[in-house]
Every structure is written in structure tokens, then in C-alpha cells.
C-alpha atoms as a PDB file:
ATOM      1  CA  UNK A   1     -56.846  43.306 -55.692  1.00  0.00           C
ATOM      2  CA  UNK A   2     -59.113  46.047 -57.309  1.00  0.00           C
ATOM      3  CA  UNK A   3     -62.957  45.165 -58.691  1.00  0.00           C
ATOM      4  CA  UNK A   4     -64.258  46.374 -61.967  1.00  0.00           C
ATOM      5  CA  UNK A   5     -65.876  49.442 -61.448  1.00  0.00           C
ATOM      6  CA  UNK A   6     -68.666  47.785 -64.136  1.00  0.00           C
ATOM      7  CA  UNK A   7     -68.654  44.619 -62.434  1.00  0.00           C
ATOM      8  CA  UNK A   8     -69.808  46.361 -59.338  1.00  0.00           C
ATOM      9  CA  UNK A   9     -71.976  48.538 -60.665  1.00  0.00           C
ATOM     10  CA  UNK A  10     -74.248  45.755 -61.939  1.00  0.00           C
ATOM     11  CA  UNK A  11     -74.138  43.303 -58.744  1.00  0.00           C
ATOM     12  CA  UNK A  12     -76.543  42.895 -56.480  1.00  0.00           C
ATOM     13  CA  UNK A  13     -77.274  40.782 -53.488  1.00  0.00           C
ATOM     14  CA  UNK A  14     -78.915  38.043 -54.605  1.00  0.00           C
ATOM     15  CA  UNK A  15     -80.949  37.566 -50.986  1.00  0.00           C
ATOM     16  CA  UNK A  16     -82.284  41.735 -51.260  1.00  0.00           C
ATOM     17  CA  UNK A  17     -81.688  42.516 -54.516  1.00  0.00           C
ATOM     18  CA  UNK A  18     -79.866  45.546 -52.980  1.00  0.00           C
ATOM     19  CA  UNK A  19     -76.467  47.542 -53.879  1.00  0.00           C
ATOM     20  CA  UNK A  20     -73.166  45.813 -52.717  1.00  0.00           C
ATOM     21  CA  UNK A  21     -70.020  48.009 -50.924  1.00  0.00           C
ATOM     22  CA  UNK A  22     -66.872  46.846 -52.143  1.00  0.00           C
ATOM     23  CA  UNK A  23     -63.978  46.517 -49.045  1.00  0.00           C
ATOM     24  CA  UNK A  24     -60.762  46.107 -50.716  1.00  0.00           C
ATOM     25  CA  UNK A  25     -58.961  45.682 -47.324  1.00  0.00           C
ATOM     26  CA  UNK A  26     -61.354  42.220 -46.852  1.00  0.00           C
ATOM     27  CA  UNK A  27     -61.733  41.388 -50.115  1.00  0.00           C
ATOM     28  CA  UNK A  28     -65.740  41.154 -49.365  1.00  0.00           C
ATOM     29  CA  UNK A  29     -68.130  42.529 -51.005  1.00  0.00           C
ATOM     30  CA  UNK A  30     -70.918  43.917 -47.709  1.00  0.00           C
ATOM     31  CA  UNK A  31     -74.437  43.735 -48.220  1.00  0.00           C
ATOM     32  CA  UNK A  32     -76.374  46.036 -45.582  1.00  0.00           C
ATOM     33  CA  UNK A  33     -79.738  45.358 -45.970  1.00  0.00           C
ATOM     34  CA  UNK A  34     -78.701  41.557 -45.724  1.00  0.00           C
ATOM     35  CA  UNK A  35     -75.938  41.772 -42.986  1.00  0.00           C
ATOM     36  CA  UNK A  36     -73.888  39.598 -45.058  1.00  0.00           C
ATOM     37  CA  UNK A  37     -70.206  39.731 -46.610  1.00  0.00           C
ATOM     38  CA  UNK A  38     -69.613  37.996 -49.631  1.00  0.00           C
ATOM     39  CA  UNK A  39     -66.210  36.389 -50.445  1.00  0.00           C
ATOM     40  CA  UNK A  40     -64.067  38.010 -53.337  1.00  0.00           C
ATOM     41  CA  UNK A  41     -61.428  35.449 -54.463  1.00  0.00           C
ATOM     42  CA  UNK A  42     -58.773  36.044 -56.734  1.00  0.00           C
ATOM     43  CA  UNK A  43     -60.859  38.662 -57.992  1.00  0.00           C
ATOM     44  CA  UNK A  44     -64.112  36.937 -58.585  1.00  0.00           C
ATOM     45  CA  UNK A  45     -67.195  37.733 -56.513  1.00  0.00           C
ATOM     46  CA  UNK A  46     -68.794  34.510 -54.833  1.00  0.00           C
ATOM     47  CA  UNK A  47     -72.437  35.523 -54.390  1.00  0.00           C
ATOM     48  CA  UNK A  48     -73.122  32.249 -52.520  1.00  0.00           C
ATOM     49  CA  UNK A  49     -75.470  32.762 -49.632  1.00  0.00           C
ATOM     50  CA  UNK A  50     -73.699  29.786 -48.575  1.00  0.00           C
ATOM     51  CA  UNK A  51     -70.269  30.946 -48.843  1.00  0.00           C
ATOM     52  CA  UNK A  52     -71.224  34.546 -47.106  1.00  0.00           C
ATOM     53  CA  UNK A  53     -70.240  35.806 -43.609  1.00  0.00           C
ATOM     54  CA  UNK A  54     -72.404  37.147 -41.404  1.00  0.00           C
ATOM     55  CA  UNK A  55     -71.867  40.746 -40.388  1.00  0.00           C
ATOM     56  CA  UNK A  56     -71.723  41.606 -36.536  1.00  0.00           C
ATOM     57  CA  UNK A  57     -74.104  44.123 -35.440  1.00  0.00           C
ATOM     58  CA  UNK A  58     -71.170  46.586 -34.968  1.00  0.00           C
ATOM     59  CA  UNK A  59     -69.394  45.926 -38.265  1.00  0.00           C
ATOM     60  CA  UNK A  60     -69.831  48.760 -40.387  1.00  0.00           C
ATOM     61  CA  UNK A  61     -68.813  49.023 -44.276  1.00  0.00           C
ATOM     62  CA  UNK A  62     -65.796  51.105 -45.388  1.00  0.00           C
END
């Protein structure tokens, strides 16, 4: 399931404030500068710090 480009545009990660990489494949939307993954589900972003994943050192975004 596809994001709104203007949705995504406008999110940020609410721990860094910083741009968020979409990864269709997961459905996650990857913070960097965090190291965390947020959940997408059925198209809506959870931006719960609580609800993230934690990103390996080795995971890279698409």
C-alpha cells in the first residue's frame, strides 16, 4: 500500500524532528538520525515511539 506523497512530505520524526524514508516493501516509515522504524498500518503512519522498531546497525533504508 502506497503513502501520500503530501502526507510524507510533512512528517517528521517526532524523537529528531528529522525527514522520514518511506519502505513500501515493510510498510515502515525509517528514521536515520533516530535508528527507528515506524509502523504503517493499513495505510496510516503510527509515529509512536512506543510502537517503533529499532533499526540494526546494518539495516539500511531503501
Amino acid at each position: 500500500m502506497s503513502l501520500d506523497p503530501d502526507l510524507l512530505a510533512i512528517l517528521v520524526c517526532p524523537i529528531t524532528r528529522t525527514r522520514l524514508i518511506y519502505d513500501e516493501g515493510a510498510e515502515e516509515l525509517i528514521s536515520e538520525a533516530a535508528g527507528l522504524a515506524y509502523p504503517v498500518r493499513n495505510g496510516v503512519p503510527v509515529m509512536l515511539v512506543e510502537e517503533a522498531r529499532v533499526l540494526s546497525p546494518q539495516t539500511t533504508a531503501p
